[in-house]
Protein backbone atom coordinates (compact mmCIF):
# COMPACT_ATOMS: atom_id res chain seq x y z
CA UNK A 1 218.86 33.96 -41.72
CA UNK A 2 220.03 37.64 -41.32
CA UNK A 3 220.93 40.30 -44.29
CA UNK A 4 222.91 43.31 -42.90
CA UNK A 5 223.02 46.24 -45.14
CA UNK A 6 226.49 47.47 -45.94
CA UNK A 7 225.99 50.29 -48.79
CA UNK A 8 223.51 52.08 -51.02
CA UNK A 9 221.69 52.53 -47.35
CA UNK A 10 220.34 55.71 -48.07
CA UNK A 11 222.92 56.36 -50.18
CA UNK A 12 222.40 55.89 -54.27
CA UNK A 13 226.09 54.36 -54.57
CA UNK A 14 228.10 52.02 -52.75
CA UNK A 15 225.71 49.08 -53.24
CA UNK A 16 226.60 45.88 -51.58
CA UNK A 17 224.19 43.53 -49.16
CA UNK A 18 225.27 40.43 -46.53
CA UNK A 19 223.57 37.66 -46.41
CA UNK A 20 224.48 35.09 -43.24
CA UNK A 21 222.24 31.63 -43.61
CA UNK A 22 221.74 29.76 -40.52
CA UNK A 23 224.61 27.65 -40.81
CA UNK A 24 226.99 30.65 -40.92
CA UNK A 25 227.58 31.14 -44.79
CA UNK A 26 228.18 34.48 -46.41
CA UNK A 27 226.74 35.38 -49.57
CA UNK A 28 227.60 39.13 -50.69
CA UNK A 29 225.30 40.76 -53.01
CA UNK A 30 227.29 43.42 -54.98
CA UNK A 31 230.61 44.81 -53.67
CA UNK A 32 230.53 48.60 -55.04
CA UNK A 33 232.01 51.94 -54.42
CA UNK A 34 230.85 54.67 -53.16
CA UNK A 35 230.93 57.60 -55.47
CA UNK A 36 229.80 61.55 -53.77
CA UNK A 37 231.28 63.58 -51.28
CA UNK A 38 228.89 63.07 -48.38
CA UNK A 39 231.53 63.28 -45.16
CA UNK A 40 229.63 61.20 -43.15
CA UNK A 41 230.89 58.32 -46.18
CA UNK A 42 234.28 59.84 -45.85
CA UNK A 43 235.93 56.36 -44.81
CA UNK A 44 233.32 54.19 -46.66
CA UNK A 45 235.69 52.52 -49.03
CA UNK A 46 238.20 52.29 -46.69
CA UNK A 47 236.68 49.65 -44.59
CA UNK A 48 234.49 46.88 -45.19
CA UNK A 49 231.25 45.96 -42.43
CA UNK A 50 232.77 42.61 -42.45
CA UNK A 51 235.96 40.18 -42.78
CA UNK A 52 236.40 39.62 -46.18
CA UNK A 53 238.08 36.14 -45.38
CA UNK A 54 234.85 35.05 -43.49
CA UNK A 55 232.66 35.77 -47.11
CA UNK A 56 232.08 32.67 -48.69
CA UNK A 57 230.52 33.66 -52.27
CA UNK A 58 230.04 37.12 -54.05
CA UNK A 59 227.04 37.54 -56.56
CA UNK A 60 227.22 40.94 -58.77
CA UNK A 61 224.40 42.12 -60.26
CA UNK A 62 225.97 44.20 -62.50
CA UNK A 63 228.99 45.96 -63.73
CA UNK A 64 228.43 49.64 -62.54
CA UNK A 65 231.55 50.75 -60.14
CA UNK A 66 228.94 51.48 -57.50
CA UNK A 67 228.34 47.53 -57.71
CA UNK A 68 231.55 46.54 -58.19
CA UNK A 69 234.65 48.72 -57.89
CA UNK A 70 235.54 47.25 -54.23
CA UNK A 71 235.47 43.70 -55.72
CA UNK A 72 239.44 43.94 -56.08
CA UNK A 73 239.96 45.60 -52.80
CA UNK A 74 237.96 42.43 -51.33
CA UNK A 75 240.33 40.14 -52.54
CA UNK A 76 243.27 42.17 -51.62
CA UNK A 77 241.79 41.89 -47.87
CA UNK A 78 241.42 38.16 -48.23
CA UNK A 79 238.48 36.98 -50.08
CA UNK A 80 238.88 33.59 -51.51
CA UNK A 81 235.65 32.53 -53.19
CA UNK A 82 233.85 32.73 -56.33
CA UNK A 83 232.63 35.61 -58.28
CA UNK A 84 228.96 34.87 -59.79
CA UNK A 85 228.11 37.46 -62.63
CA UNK A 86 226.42 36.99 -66.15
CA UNK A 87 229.01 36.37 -69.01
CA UNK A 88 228.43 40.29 -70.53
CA UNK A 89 229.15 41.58 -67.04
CA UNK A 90 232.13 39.39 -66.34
CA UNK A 91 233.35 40.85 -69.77
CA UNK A 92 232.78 44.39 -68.71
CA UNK A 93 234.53 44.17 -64.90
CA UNK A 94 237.47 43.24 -66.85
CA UNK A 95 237.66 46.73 -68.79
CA UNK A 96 236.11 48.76 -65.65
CA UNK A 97 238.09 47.17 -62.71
CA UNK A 98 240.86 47.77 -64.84
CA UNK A 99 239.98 51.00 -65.53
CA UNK A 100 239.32 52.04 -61.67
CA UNK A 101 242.60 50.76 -60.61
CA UNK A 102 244.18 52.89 -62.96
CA UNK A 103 242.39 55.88 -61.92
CA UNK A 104 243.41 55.07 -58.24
CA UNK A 105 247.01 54.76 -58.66
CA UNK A 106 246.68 57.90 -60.64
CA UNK A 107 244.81 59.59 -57.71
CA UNK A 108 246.82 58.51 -54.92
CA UNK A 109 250.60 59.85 -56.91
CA UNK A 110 248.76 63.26 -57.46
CA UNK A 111 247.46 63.73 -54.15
CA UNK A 112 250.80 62.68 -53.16
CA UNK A 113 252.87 64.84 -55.06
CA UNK A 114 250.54 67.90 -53.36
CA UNK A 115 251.17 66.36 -49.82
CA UNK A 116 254.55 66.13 -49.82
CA UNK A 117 254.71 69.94 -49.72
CA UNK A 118 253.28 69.56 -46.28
CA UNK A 119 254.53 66.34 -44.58
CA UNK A 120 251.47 64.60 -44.87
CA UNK A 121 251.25 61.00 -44.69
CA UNK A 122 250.86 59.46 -48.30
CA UNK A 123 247.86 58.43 -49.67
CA UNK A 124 247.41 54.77 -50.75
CA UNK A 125 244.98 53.20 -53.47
CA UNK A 126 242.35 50.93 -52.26
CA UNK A 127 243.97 48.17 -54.96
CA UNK A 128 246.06 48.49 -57.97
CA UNK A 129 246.17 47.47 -61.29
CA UNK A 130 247.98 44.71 -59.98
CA UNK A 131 245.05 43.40 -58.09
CA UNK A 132 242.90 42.95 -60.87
CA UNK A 133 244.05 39.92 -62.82
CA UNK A 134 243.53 37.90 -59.26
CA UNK A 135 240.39 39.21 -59.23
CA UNK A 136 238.49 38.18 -62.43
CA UNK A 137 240.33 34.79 -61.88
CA UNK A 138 237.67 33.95 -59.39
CA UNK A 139 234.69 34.98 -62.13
CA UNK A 140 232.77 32.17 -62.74
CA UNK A 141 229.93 33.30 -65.84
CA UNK A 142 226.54 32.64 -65.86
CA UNK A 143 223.49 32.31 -68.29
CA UNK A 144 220.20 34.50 -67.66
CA UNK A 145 217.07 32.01 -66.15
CA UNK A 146 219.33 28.86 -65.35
CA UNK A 147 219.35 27.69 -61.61
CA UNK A 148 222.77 27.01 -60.09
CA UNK A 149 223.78 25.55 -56.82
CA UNK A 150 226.59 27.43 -55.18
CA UNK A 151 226.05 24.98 -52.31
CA UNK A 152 224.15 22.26 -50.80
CA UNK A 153 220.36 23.80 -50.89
CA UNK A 154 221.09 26.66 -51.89
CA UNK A 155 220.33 27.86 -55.52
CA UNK A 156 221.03 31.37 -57.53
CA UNK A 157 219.38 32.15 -60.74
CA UNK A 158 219.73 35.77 -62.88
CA UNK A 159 217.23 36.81 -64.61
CA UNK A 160 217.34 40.22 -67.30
CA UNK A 161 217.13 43.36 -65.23
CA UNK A 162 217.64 45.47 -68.43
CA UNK A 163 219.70 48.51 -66.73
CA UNK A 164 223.14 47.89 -68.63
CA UNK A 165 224.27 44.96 -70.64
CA UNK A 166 224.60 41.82 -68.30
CA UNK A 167 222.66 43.67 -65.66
CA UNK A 168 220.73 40.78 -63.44
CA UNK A 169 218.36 40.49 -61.05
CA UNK A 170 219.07 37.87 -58.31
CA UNK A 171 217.60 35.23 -56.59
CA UNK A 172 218.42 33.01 -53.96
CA UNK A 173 216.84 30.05 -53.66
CA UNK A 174 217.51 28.46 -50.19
CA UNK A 175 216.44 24.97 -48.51
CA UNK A 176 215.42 25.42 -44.77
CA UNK A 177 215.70 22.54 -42.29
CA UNK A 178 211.93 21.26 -42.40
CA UNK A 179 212.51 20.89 -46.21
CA UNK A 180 210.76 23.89 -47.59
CA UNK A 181 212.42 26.73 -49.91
CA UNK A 182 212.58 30.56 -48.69
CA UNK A 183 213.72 32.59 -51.65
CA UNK A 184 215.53 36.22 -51.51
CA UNK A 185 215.64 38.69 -54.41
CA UNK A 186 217.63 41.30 -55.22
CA UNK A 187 216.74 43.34 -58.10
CA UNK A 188 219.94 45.01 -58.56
CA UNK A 189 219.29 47.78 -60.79
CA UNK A 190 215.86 48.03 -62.61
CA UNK A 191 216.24 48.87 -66.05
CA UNK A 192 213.10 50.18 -68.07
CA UNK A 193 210.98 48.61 -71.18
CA UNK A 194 211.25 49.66 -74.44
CA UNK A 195 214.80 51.36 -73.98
CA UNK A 196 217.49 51.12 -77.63
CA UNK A 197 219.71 48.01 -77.13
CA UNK A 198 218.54 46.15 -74.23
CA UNK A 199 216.02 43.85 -73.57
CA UNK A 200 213.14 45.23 -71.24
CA UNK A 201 213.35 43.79 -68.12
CA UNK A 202 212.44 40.24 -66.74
CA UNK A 203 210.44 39.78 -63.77
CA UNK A 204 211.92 37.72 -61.15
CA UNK A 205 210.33 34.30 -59.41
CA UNK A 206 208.19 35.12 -56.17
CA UNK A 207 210.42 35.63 -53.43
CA UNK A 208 209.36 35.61 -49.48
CA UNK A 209 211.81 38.90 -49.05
CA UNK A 210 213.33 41.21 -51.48
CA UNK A 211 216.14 44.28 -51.37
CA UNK A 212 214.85 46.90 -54.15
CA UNK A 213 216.73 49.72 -55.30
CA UNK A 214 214.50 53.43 -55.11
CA UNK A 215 217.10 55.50 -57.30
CA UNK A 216 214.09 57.19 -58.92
CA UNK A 217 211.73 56.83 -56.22
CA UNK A 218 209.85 59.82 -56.29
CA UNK A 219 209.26 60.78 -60.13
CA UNK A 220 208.20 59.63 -63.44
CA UNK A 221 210.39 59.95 -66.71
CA UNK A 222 209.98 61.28 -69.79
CA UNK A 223 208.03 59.11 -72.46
CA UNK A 224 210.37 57.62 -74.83
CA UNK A 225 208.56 58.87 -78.26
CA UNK A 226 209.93 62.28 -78.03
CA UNK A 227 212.84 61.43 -76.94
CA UNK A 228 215.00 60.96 -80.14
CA UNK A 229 213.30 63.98 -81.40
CA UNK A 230 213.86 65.92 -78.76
CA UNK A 231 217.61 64.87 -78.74
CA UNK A 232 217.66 65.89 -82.27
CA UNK A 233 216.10 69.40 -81.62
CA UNK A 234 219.10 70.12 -79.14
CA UNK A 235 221.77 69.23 -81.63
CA UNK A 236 220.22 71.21 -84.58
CA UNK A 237 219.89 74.40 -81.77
CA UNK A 238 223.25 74.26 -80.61
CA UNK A 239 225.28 73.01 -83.52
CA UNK A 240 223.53 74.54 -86.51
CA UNK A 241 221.17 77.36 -84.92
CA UNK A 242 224.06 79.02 -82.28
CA UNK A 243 227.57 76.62 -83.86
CA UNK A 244 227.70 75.88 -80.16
CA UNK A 245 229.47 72.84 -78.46
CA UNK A 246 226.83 70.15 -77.40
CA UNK A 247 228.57 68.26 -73.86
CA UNK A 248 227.23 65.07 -73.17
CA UNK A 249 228.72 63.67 -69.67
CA UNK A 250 227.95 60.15 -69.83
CA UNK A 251 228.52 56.88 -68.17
CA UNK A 252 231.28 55.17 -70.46
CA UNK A 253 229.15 51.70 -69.87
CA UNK A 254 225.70 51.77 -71.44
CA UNK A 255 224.42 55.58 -71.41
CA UNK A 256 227.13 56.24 -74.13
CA UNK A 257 226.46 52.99 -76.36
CA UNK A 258 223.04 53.90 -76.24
CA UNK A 259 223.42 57.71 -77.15
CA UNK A 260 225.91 56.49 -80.03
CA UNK A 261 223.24 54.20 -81.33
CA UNK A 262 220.46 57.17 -81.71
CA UNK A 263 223.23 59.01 -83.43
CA UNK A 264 223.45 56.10 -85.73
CA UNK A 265 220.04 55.96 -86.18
CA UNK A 266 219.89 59.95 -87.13
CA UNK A 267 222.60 59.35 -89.50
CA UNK A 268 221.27 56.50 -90.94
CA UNK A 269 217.58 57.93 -91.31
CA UNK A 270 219.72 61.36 -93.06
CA UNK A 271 218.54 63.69 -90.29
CA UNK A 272 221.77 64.27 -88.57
CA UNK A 273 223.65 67.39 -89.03
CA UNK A 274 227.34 67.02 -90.68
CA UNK A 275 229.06 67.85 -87.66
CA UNK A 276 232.02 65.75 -85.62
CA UNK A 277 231.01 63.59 -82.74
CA UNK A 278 233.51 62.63 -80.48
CA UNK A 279 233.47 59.80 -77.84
CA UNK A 280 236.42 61.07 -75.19
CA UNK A 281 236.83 58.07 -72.99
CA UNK A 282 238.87 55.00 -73.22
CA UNK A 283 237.03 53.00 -71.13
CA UNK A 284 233.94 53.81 -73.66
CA UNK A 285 236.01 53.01 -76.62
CA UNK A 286 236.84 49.31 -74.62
CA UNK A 287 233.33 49.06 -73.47
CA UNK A 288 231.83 49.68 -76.96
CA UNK A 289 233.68 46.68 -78.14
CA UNK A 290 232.56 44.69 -75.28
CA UNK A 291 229.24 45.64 -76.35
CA UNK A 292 229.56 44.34 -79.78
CA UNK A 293 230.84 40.67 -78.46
CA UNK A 294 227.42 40.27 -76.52
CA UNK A 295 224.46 40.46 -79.06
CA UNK A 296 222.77 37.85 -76.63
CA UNK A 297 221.54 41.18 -74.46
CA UNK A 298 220.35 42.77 -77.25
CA UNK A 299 216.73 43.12 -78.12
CA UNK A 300 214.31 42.09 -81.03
CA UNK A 301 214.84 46.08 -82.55
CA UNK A 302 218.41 46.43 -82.52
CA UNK A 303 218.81 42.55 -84.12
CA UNK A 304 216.44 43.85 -86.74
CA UNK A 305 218.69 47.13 -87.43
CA UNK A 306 221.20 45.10 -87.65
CA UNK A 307 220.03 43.80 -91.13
CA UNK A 308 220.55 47.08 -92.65
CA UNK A 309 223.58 48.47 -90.47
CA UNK A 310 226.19 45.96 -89.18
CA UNK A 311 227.62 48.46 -87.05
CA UNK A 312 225.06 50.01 -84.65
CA UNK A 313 227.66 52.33 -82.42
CA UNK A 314 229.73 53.46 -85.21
CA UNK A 315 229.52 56.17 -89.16
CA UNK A 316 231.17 58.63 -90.94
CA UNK A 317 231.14 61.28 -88.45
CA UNK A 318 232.22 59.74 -85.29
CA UNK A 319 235.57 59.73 -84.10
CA UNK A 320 236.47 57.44 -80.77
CA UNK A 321 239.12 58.88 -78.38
CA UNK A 322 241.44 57.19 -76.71
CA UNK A 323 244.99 59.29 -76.21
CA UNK A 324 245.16 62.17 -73.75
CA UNK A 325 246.61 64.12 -76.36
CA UNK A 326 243.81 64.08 -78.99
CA UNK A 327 241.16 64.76 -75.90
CA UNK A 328 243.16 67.96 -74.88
CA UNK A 329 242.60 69.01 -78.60
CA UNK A 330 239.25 69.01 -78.26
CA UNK A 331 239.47 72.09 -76.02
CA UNK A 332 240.63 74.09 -79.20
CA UNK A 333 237.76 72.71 -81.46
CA UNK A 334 236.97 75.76 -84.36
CA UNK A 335 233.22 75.02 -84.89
CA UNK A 336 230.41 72.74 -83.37
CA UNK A 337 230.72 69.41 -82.61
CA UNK A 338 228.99 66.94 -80.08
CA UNK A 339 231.81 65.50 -77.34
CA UNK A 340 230.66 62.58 -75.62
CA UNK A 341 232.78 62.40 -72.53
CA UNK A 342 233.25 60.15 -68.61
CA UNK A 343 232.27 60.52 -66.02
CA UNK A 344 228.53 61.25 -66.12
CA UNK A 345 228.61 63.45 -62.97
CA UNK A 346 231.47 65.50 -64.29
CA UNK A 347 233.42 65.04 -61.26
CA UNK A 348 236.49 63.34 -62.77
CA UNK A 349 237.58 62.25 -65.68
CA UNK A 350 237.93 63.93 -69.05
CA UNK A 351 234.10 65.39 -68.90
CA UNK A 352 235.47 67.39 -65.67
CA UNK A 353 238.21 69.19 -68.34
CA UNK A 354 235.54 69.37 -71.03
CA UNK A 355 233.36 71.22 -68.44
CA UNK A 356 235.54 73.56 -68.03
CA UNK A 357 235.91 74.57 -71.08
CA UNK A 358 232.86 74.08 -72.18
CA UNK A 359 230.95 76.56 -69.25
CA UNK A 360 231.85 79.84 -69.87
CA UNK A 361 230.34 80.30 -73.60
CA UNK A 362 226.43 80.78 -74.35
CA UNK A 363 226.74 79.16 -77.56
CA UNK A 364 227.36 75.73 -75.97
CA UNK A 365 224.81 73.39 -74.48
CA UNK A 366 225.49 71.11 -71.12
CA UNK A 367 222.97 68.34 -71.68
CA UNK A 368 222.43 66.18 -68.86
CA UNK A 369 221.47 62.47 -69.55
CA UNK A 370 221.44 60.96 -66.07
CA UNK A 371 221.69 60.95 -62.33
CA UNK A 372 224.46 62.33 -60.55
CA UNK A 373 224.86 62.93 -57.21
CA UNK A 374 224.41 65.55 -54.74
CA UNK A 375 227.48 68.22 -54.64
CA UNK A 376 228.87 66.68 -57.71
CA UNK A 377 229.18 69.60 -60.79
CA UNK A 378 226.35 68.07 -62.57
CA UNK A 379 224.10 67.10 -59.43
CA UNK A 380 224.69 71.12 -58.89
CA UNK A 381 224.23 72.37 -62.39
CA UNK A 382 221.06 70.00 -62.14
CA UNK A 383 219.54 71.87 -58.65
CA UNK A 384 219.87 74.86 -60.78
CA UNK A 385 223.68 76.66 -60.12
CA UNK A 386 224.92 79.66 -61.69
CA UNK A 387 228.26 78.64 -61.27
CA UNK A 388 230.87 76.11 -60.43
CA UNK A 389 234.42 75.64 -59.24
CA UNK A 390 236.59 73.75 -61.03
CA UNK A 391 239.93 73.26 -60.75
CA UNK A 392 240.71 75.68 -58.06
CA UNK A 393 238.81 78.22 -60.47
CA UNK A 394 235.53 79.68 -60.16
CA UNK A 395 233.50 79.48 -63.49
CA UNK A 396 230.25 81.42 -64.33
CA UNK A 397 227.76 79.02 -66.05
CA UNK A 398 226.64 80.90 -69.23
CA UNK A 399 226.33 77.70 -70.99
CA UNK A 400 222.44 76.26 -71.36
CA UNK A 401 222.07 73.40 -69.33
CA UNK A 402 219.35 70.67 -70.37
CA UNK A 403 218.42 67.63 -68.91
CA UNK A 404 216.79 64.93 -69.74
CA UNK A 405 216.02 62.43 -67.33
CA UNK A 406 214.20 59.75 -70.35
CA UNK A 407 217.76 58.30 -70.98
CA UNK A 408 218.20 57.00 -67.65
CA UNK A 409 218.94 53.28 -67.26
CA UNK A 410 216.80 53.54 -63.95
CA UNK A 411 212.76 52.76 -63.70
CA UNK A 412 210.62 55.48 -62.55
CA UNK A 413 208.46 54.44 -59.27
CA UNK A 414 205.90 53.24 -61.93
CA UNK A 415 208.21 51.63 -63.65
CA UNK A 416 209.47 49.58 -60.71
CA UNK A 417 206.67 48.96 -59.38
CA UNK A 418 205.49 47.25 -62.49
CA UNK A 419 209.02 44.94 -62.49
CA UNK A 420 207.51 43.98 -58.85
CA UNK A 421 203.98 43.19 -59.78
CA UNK A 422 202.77 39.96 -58.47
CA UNK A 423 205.43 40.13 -55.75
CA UNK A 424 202.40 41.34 -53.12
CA UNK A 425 201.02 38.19 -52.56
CA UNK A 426 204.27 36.03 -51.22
CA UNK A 427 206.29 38.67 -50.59
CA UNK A 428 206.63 39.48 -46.51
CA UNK A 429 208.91 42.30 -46.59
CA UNK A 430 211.02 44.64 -49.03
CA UNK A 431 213.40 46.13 -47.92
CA UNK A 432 214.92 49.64 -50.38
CA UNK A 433 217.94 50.52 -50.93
CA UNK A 434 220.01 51.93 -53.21
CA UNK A 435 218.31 55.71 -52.96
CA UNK A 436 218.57 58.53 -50.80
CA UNK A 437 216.04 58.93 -47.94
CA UNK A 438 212.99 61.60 -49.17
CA UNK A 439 213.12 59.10 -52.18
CA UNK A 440 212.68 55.63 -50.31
CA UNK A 441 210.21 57.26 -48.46
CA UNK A 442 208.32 58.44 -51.02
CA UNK A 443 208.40 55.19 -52.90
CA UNK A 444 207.70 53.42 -49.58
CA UNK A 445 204.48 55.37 -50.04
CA UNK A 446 203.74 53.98 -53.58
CA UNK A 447 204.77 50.41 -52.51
CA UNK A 448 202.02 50.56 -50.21
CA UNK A 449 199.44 51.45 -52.46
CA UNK A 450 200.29 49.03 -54.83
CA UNK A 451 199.97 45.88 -51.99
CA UNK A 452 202.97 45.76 -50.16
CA UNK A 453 202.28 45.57 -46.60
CA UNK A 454 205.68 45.85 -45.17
CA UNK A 455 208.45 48.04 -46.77
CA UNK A 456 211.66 49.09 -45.23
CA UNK A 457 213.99 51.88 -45.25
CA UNK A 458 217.25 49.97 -43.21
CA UNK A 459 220.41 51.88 -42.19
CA UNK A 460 224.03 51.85 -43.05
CA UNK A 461 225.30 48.89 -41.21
CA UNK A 462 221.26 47.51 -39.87
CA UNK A 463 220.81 44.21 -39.83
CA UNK A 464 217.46 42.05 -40.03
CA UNK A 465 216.14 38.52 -39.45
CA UNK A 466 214.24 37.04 -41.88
């Protein structure tokens, strides 16, 4: 049995893992894009370490784009299999694969238009909208914890990985030829306990080998009890203290639903400020209402809310924005008012304009929820820049920036290393992924300590026996 790495090898995006058995079938794990501006990934999405006719199944762990937006561009090239996902992230690809489709055709006739002026040849979308319906035809939906044979010995069961809604760990449960089982995980994306929303995560069955994602490798978040005071400290500084703008860049799937939901809990409780919140993202508005047709994800505290507010992610104050025209509005705002915007890095999308115009004034407040990657806006207002171009434009950052790494859907090194305890004993090798390089190493180092004997850090295109 071999698994070849092809993405999120060294890389934090891009995720997607092949497994050959010995009989020759393919199993994918995760088919994602690659999101940065590392030139080295220049051609990533381009071109696939494989033939996409030769896969024989795809298993997604999640819905993220840097899980899943090559999915369509795999069955464009001639995949013909299934597509094994939960039922919540099934749901979701439909809004998001949608959604990056869109944003590719969009792409591709603007960069067009520009090369025109100087012969160039045109540029042309990995898939189109087009693509997609094709696509989620080949979804099949699973339960969490249920075993299902996607062939003769061979077995795949999801368990809660508590990162987004739907997010999954995976594991492969596979029958060798003397009759005994060797089982592969994947954890996908390891979410963190006690998080609004979700349920904390579920530790998967022993498994002989396992491919672990390092994202936050190397550090140790901010403890959870402060955290919606905190959050509420920054609006009441910003908004009441200074009238300010308070710019949220955030994910549209699961970092917005969950800041929404401690922004219903402030209102509720009577400790929010009267000021407008605005969610600027259509795919945030779609994925909201996704979120609401999966209460099977949720956990034991939001059920409980839900006794005395039927609508968690919605009150008086909050407006969701969906036309272009309404979000250009927003620029000419009189007063304070917390925008919620895509994409979380701030490198496209309607939180690039917001940005913008959002960067030059000291009143306002840049507050940084997640991670975003290297040479991205907010990976360099996070290492600290004093400004940014945008647009063409150079802009001075007199805004405050604040992050504050507690919201992130990832585990800290602790974190994951408790989702992997009682993995030492069985396991024979782990293998990390899904992180950049000082990272894996330095949770390679922490691995170690806590019993694993054999940890490695593969390369782009590697591939192992096992």
């Amino acid at each position: 049995m071999q698994i070849k790495f092809c993405g999120a090898a060294r890389e934090v995006t891009g995720s997607c893992h092949l497994i050959t058995l010995d009989d020759g079938y393919k199993i994918l794990l995760d088919c994602g894009l690659y999101q940065g501006r590392n030139d080295d990934m220049k051609n990533f999405n381009e071109k696939f370490l494989f033939n996409p006719a030769e896969i024989d199944c795809l298993i997604l762990s999640h819905a993220h784009i840097d899980h899943t937006g090559r999915v369509p561009k795999l069955v464009k090239d001639g995949y013909k299999g299934r597509i094994y996902a939960t039922h919540a992230t099934r749901s979701l690809c439909a809004i998001m694969l949608t959604d990056s489709a869109y944003i590719q055709e969009k792409d591709a006739e603007w960069y067009n238009k520009k090369r025109r002026k100087g012969n160039e040849p045109a540029r042309v979308p990995l898939y189109e909208s087009k693509h997609v319906k094709p696509t989620m035809d080949r979804f099949v939906g699973l339960h969490y914890r249920g075993w299902t044979q996607i062939k003769e010995g061979v077995e795949l069961q999801f368990r809660d990985a508590g990162h987004i809604l739907g997010s999954a760990s995976v594991v492969l449960r596979i029958k060798q030829k003397d009759g005994n089982y060797k089982t592969i995980g994947f954890t996908g994306d390891i979410g963190r306990p006690n998080r609004p929303i979700l349920r904390d995560p579920q530790p998967m069955v022993e498994c002989d080998h396992i491919i672990c994602e390092s994202t936050y490798g190397d550090r140790l978040h901010e403890l959870p009890p402060n955290e919606i005071e905190r959050f509420l400290n920054i609006i009441q500084h910003t908004c009441v203290h200074k009238k300010g703008k308070l710019l949220i860049p955030a994910f549209s799937v699961g970092r917005t639903q969950e800041i929404v939901y401690m922004l219903d809990q402030l209102e509720t409780a009577g400790k929010l400020p009267r000021i407008p919140v605005f969610v600027d993202s259509p795919l945030a508005v779609n994925a909201t209402t996704v979120f609401g047709s999966h209460p099977e994800c949720y956990d034991s505290d939001l059920h409980e809310y839900l006794l005395t507010d039927d609508n968690p992610f919605g009150f008086s104050d909050l407006q969701y924005v969906r036309k272009a025209e309404k979000s250009k509005s927003l620029n000419h705002l009189d007063g304070p008012a917390i925008i919620i915007s895509a994409s979380g890095m701030m490198n496209a999308g309607r939180s690039k304009h917001h940005l913008r115009n959002t960067i030059g004034n000291g009143k306002n407040t840049i507050f940084i929820v997640g991670y975003c990657a290297p040479n991205t806006p907010g990976g360099k207002l996070r290492d600290g820049a004093e400004g940014l171009k945008l647009f063409g434009e150079y802009h001075e950052v007199k805004a405050q920036v604040v992050i504050m790494d507690s919201f992130s859907a990832h585990g800290d090194y602790k974190e994951m290393i408790d989702f992997l305890d009682g993995q030492q004993q069985n396991c024979q090798s782990i293998h990390l992924v899904h992180g950049t390089i000082d990272r894996m190493e330095t949770f390679s180092g922490h691995l170690k300590e806590a019993g694993f004997n054999k940890v490695h850090v593969p390369k782009l295109g590697e591939s192992i026996d096992v």
